[in-house]
PDB file of N, CA and C in Angstrom:
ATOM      1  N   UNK A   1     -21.253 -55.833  42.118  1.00  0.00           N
ATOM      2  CA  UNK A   1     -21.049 -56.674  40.967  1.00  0.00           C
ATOM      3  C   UNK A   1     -20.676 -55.783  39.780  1.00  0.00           C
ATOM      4  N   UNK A   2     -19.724 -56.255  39.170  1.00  0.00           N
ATOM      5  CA  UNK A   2     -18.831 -55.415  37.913  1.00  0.00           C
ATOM      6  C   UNK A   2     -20.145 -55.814  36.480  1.00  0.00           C
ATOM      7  N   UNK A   3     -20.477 -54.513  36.058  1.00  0.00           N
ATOM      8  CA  UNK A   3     -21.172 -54.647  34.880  1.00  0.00           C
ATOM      9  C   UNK A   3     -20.215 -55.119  33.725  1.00  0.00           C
ATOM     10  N   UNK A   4     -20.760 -56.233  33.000  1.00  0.00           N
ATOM     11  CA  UNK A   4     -20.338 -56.640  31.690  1.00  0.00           C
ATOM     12  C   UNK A   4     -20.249 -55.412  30.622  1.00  0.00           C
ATOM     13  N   UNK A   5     -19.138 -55.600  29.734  1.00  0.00           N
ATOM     14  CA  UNK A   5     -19.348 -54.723  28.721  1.00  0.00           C
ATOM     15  C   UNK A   5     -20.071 -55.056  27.867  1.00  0.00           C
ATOM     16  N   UNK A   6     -20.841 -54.242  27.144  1.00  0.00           N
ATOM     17  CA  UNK A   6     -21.960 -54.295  26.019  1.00  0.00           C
ATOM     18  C   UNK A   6     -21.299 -54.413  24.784  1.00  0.00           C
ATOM     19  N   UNK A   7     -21.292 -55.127  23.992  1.00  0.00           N
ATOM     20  CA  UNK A   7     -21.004 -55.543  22.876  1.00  0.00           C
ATOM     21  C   UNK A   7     -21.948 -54.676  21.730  1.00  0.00           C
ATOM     22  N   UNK A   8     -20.933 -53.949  21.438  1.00  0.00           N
ATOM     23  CA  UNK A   8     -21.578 -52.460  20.292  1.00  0.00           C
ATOM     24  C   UNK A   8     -21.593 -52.997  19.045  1.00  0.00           C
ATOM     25  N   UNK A   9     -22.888 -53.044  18.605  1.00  0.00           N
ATOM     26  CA  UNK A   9     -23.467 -52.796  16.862  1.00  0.00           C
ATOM     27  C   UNK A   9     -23.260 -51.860  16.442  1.00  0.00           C
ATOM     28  N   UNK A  10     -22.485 -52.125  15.411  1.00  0.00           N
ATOM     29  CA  UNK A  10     -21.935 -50.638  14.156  1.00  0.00           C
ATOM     30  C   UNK A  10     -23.122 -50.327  13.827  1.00  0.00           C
ATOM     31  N   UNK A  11     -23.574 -48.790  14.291  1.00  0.00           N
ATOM     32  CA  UNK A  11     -24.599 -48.465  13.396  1.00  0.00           C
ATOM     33  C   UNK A  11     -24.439 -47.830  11.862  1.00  0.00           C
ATOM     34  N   UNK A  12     -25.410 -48.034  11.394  1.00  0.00           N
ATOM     35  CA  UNK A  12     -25.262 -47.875   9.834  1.00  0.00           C
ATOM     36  C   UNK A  12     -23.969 -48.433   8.952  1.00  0.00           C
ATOM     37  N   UNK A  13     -24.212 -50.087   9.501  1.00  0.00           N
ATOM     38  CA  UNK A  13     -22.834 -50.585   8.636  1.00  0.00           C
ATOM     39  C   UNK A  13     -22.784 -50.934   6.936  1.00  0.00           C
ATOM     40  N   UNK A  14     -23.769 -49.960   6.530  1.00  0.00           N
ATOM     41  CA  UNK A  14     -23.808 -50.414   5.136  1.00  0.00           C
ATOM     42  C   UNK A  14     -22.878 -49.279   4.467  1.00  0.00           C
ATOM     43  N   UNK A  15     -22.498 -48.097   5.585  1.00  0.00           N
ATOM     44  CA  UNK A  15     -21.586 -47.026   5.018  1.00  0.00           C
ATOM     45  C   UNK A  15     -20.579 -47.631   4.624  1.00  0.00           C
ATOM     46  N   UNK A  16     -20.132 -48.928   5.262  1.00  0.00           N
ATOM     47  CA  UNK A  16     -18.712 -49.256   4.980  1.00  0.00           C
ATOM     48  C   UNK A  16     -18.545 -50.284   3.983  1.00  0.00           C
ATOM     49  N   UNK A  17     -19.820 -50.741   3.452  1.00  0.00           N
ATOM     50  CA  UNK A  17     -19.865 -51.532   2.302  1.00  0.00           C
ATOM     51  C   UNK A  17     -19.696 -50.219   0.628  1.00  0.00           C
ATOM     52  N   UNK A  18     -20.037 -49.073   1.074  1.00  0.00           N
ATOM     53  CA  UNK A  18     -20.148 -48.466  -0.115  1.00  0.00           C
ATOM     54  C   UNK A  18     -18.937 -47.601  -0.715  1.00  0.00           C
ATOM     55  N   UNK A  19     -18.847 -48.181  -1.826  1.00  0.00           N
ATOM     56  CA  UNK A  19     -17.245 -48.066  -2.918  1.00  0.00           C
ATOM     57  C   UNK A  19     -16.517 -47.204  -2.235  1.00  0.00           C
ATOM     58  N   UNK A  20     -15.257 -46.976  -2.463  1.00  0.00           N
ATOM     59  CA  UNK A  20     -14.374 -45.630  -1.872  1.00  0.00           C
ATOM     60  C   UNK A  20     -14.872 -44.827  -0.771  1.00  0.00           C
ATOM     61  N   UNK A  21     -15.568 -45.424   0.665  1.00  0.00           N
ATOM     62  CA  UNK A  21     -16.068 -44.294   0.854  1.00  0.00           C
ATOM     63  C   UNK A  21     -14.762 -44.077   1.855  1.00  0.00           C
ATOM     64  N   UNK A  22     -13.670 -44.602   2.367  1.00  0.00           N
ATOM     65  CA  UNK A  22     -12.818 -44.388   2.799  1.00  0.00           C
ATOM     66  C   UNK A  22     -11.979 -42.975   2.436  1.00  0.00           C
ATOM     67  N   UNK A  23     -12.337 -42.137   1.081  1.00  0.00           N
ATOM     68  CA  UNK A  23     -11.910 -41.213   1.162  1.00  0.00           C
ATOM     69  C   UNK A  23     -13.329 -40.099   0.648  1.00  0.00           C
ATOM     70  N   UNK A  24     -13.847 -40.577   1.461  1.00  0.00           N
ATOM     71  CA  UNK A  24     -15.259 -39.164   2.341  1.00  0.00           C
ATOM     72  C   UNK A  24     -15.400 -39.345   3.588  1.00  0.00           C
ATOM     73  N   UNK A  25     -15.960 -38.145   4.519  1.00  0.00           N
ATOM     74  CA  UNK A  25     -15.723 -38.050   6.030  1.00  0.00           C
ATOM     75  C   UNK A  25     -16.813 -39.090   6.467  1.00  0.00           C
ATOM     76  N   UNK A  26     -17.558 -40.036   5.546  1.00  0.00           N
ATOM     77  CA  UNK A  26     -18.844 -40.600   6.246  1.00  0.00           C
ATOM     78  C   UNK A  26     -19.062 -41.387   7.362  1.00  0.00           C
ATOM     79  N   UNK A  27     -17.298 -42.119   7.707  1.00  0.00           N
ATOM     80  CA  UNK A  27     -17.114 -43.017   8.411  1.00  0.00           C
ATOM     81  C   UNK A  27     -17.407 -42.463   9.691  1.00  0.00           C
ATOM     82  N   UNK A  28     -16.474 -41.158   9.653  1.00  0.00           N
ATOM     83  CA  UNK A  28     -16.085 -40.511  10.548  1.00  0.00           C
ATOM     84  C   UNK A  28     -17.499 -39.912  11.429  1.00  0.00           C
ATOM     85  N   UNK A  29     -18.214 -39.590  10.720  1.00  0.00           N
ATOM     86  CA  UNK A  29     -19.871 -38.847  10.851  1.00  0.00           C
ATOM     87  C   UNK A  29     -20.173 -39.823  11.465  1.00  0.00           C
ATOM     88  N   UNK A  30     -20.748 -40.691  10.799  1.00  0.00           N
ATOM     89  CA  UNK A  30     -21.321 -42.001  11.184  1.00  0.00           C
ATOM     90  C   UNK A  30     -20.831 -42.317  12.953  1.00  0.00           C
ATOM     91  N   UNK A  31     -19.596 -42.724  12.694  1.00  0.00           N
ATOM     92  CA  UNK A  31     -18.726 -42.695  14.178  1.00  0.00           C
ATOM     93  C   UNK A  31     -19.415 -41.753  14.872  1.00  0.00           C
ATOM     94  N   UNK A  32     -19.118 -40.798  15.067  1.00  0.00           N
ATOM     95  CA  UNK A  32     -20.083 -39.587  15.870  1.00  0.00           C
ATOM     96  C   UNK A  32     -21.219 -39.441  15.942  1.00  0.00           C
ATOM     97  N   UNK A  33     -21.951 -40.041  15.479  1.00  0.00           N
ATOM     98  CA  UNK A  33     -23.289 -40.246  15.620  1.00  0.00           C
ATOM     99  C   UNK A  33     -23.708 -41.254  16.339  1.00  0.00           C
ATOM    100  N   UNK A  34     -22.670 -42.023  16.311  1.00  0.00           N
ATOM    101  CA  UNK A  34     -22.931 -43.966  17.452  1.00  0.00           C
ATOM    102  C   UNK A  34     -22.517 -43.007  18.680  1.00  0.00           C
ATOM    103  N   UNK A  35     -21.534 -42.233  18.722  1.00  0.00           N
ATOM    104  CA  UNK A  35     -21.009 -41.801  19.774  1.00  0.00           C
ATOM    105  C   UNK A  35     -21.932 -40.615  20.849  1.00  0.00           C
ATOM    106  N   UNK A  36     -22.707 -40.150  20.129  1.00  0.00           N
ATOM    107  CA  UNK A  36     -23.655 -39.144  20.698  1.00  0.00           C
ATOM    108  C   UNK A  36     -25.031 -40.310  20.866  1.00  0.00           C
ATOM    109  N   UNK A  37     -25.452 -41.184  20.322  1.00  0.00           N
ATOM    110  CA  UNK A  37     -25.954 -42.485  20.998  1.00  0.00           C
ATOM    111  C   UNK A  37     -25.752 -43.077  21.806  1.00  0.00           C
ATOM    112  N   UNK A  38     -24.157 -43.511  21.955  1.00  0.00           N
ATOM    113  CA  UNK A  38     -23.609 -44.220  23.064  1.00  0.00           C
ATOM    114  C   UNK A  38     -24.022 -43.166  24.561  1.00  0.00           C
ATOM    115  N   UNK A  39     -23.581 -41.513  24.140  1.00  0.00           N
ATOM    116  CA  UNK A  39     -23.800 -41.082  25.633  1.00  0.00           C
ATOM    117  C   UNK A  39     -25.155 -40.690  26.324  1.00  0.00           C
ATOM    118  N   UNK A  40     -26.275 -40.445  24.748  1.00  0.00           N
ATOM    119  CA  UNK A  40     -27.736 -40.811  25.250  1.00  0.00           C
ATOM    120  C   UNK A  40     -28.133 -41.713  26.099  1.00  0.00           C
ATOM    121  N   UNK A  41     -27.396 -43.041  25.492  1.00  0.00           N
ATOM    122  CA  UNK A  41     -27.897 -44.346  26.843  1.00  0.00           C
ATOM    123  C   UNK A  41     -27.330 -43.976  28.009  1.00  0.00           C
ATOM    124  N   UNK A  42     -26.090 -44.178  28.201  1.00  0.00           N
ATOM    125  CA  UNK A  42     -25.358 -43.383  29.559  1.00  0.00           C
ATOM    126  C   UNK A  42     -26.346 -42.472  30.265  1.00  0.00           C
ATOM    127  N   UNK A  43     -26.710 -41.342  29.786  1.00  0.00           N
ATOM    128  CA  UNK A  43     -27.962 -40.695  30.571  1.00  0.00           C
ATOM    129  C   UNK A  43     -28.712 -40.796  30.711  1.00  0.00           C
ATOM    130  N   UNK A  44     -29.527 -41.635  29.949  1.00  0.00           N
ATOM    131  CA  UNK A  44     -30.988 -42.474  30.345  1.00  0.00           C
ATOM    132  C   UNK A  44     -30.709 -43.166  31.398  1.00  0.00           C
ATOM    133  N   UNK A  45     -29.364 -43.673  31.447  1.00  0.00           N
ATOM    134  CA  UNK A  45     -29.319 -44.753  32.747  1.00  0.00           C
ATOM    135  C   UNK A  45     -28.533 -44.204  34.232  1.00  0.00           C
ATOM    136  N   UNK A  46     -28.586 -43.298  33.428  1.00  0.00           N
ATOM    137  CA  UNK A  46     -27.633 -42.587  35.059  1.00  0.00           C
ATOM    138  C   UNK A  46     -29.325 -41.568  35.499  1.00  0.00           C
ATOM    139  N   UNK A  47     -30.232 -41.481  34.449  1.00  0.00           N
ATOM    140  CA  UNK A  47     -31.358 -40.847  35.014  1.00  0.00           C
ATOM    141  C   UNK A  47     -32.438 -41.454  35.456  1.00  0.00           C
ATOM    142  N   UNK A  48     -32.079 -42.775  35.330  1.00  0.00           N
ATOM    143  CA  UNK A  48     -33.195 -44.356  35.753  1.00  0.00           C
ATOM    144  C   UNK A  48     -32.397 -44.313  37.005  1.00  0.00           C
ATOM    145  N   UNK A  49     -30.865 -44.510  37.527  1.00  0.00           N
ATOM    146  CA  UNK A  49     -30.542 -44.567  38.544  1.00  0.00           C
ATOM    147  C   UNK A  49     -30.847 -43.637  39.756  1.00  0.00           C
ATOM    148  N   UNK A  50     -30.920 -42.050  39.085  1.00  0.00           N
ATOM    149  CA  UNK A  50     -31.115 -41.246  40.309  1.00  0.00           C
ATOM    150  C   UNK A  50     -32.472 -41.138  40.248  1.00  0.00           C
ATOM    151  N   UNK A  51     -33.593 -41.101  39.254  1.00  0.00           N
ATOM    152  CA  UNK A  51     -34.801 -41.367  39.805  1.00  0.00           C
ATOM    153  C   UNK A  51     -35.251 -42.409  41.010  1.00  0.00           C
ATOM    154  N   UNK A  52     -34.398 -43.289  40.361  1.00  0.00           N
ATOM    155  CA  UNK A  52     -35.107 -44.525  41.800  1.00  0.00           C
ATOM    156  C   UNK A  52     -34.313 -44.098  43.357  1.00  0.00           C
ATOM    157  N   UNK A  53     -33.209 -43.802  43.018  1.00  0.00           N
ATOM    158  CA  UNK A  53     -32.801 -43.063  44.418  1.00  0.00           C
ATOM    159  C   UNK A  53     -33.582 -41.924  44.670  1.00  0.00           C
ATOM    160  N   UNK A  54     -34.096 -40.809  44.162  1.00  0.00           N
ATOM    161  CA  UNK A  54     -35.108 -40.149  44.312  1.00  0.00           C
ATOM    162  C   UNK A  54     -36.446 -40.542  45.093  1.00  0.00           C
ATOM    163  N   UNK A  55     -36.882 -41.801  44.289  1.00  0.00           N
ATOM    164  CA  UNK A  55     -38.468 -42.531  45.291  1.00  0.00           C
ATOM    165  C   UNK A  55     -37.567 -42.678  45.976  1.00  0.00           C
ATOM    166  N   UNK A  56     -36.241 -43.396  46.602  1.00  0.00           N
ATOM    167  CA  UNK A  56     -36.337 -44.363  47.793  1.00  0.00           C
ATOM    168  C   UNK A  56     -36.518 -42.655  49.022  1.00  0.00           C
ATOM    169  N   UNK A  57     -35.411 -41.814  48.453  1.00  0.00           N
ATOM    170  CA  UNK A  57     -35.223 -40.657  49.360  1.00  0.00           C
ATOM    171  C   UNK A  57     -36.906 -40.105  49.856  1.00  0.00           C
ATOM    172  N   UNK A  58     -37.718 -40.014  49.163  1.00  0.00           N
ATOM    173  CA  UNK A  58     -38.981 -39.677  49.119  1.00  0.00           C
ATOM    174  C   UNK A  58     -40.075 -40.664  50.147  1.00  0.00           C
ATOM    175  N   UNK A  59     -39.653 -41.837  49.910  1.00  0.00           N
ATOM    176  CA  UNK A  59     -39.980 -43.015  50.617  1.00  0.00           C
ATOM    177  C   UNK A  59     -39.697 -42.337  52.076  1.00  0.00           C
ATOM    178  N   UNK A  60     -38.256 -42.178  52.209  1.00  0.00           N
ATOM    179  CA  UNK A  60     -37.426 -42.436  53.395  1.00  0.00           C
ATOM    180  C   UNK A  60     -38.184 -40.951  54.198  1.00  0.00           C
ATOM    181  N   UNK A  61     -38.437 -39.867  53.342  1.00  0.00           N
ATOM    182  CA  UNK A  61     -39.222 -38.103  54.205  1.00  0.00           C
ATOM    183  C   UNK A  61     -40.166 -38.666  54.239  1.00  0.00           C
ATOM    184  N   UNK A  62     -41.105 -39.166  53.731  1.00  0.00           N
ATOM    185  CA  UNK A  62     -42.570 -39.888  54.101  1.00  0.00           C
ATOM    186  C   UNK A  62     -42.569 -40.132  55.366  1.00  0.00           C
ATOM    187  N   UNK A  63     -42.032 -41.320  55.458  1.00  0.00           N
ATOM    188  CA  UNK A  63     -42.022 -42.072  56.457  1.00  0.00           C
ATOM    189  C   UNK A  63     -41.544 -41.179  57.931  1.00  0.00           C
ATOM    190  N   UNK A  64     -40.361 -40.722  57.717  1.00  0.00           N
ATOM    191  CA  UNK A  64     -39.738 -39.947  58.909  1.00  0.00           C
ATOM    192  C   UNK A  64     -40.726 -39.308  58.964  1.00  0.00           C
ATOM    193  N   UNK A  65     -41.597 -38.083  58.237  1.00  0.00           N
ATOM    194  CA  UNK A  65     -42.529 -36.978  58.321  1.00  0.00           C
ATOM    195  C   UNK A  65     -43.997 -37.855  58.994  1.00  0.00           C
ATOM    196  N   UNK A  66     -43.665 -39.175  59.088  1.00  0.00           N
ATOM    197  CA  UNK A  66     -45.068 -39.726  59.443  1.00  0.00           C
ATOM    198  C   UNK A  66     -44.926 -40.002  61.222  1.00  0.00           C
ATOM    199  N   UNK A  67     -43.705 -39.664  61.018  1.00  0.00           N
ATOM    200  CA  UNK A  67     -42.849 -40.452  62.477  1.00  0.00           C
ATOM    201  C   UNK A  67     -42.952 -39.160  63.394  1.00  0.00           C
ATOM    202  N   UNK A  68     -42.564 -38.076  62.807  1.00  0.00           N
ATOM    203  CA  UNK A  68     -42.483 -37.118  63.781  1.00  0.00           C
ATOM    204  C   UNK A  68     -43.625 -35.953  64.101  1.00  0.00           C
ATOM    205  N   UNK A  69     -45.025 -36.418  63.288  1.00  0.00           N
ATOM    206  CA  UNK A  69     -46.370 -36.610  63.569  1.00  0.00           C
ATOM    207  C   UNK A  69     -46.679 -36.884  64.393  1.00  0.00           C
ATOM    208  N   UNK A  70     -46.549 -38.695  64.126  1.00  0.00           N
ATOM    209  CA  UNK A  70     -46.986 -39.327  65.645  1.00  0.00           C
ATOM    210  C   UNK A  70     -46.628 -39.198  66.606  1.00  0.00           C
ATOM    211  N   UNK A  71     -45.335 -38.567  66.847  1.00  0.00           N
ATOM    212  CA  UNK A  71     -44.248 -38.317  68.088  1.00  0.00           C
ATOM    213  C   UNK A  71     -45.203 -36.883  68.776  1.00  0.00           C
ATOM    214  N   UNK A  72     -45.538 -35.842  67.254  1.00  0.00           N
ATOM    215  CA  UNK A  72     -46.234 -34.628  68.170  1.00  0.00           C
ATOM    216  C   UNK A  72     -47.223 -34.818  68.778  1.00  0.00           C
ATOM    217  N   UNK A  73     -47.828 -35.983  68.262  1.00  0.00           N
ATOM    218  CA  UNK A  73     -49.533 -35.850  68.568  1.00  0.00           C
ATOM    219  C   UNK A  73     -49.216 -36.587  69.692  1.00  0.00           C
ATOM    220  N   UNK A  74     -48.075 -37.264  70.338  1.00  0.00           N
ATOM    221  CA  UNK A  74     -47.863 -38.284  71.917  1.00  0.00           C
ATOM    222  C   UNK A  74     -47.170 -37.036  72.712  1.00  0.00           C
ATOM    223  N   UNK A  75     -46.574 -35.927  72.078  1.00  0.00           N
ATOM    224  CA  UNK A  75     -46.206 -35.256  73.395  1.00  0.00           C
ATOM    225  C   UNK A  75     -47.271 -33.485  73.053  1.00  0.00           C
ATOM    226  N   UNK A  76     -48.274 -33.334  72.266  1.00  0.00           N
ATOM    227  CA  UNK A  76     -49.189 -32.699  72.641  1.00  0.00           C
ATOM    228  C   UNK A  76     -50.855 -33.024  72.307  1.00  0.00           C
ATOM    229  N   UNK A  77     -51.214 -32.824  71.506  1.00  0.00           N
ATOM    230  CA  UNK A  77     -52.733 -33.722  71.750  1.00  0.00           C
ATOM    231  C   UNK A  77     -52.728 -33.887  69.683  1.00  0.00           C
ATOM    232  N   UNK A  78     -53.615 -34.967  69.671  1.00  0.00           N
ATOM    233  CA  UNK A  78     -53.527 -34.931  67.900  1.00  0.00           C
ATOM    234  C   UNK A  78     -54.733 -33.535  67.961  1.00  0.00           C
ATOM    235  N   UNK A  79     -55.894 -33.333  68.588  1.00  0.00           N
ATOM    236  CA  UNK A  79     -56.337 -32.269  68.142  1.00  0.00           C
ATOM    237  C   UNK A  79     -55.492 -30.563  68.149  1.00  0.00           C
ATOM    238  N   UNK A  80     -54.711 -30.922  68.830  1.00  0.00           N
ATOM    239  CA  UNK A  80     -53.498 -29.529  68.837  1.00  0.00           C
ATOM    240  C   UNK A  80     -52.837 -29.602  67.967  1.00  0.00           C
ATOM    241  N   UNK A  81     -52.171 -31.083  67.446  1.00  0.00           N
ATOM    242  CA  UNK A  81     -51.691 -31.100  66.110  1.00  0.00           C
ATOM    243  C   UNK A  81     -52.613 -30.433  64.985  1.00  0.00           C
ATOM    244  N   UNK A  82     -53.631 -30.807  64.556  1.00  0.00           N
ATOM    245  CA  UNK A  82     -54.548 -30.669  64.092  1.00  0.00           C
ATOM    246  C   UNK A  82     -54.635 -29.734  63.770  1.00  0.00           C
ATOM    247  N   UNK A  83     -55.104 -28.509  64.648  1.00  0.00           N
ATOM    248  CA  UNK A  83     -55.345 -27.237  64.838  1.00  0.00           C
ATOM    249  C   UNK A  83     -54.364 -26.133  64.633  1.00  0.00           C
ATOM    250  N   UNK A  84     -53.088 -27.143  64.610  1.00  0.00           N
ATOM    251  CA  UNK A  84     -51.444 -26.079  64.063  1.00  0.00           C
ATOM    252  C   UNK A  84     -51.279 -26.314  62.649  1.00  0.00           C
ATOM    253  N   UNK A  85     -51.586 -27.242  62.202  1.00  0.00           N
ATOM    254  CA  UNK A  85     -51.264 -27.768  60.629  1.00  0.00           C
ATOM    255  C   UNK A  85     -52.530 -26.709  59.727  1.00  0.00           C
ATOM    256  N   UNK A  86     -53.812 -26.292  60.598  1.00  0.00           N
ATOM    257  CA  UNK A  86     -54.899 -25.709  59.824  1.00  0.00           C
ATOM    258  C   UNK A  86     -54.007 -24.333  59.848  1.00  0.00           C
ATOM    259  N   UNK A  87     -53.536 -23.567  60.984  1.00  0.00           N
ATOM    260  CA  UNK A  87     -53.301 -22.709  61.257  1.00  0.00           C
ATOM    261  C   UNK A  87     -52.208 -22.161  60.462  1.00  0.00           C
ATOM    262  N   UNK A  88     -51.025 -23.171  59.940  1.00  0.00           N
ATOM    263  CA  UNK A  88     -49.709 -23.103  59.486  1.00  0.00           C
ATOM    264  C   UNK A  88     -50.362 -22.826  57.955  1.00  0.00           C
ATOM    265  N   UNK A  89     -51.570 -23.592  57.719  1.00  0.00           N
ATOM    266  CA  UNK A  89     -51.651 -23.666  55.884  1.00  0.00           C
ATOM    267  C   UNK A  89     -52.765 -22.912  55.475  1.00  0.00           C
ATOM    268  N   UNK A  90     -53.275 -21.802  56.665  1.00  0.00           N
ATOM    269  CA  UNK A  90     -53.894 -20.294  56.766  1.00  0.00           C
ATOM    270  C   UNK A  90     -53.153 -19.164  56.239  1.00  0.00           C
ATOM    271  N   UNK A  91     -52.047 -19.633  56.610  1.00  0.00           N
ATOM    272  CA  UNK A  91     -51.124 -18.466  56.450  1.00  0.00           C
ATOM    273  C   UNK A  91     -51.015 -18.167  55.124  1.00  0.00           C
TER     274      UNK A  91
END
């Protein structure tokens, strides 16, 4: 599904109510300042996106790491499992 465009609020639109300011850079500032805002959100949301792909990936080694547990402990004994995991985190 195609995201809607966001309909942008001039920030600080009272710059453009104030006398002549068309010949001072304020507009211009101002502009660049929505614009270094605009790409803050962009990365908040591209960092909300890969966090949650992050849990799911995390989800997804859990689970496999739970899988190939149970697989050792059916083709050698869970107390042999057991006894390799003490042995491995001896080291």
């Amino acid at each position: 599904m195609k995201q809607q465009p966001v309909e942008r609020v001039k920030m600080m639109p009272w710059i453009d109510v104030l006398p002549n300011v068309a010949k001072t850079d304020l507009q211009a500032r101002r502009d660049t300042i929505q614009e270094l805002a605009r790409q803050a959100a962009e990365a908040t949301h591209k960092a909300l996106v890969l966090t949650r792909q992050a849990e799911q990936l995390r989800a997804r080694a859990y689970l496999a790491a739970c899988a190939l547990e149970g697989e050792a402990k059916g083709k050698f004994s869970a107390d042999g499992v057991e006894q390799a995991k003490i042995l491995a985190f001896a080291r």
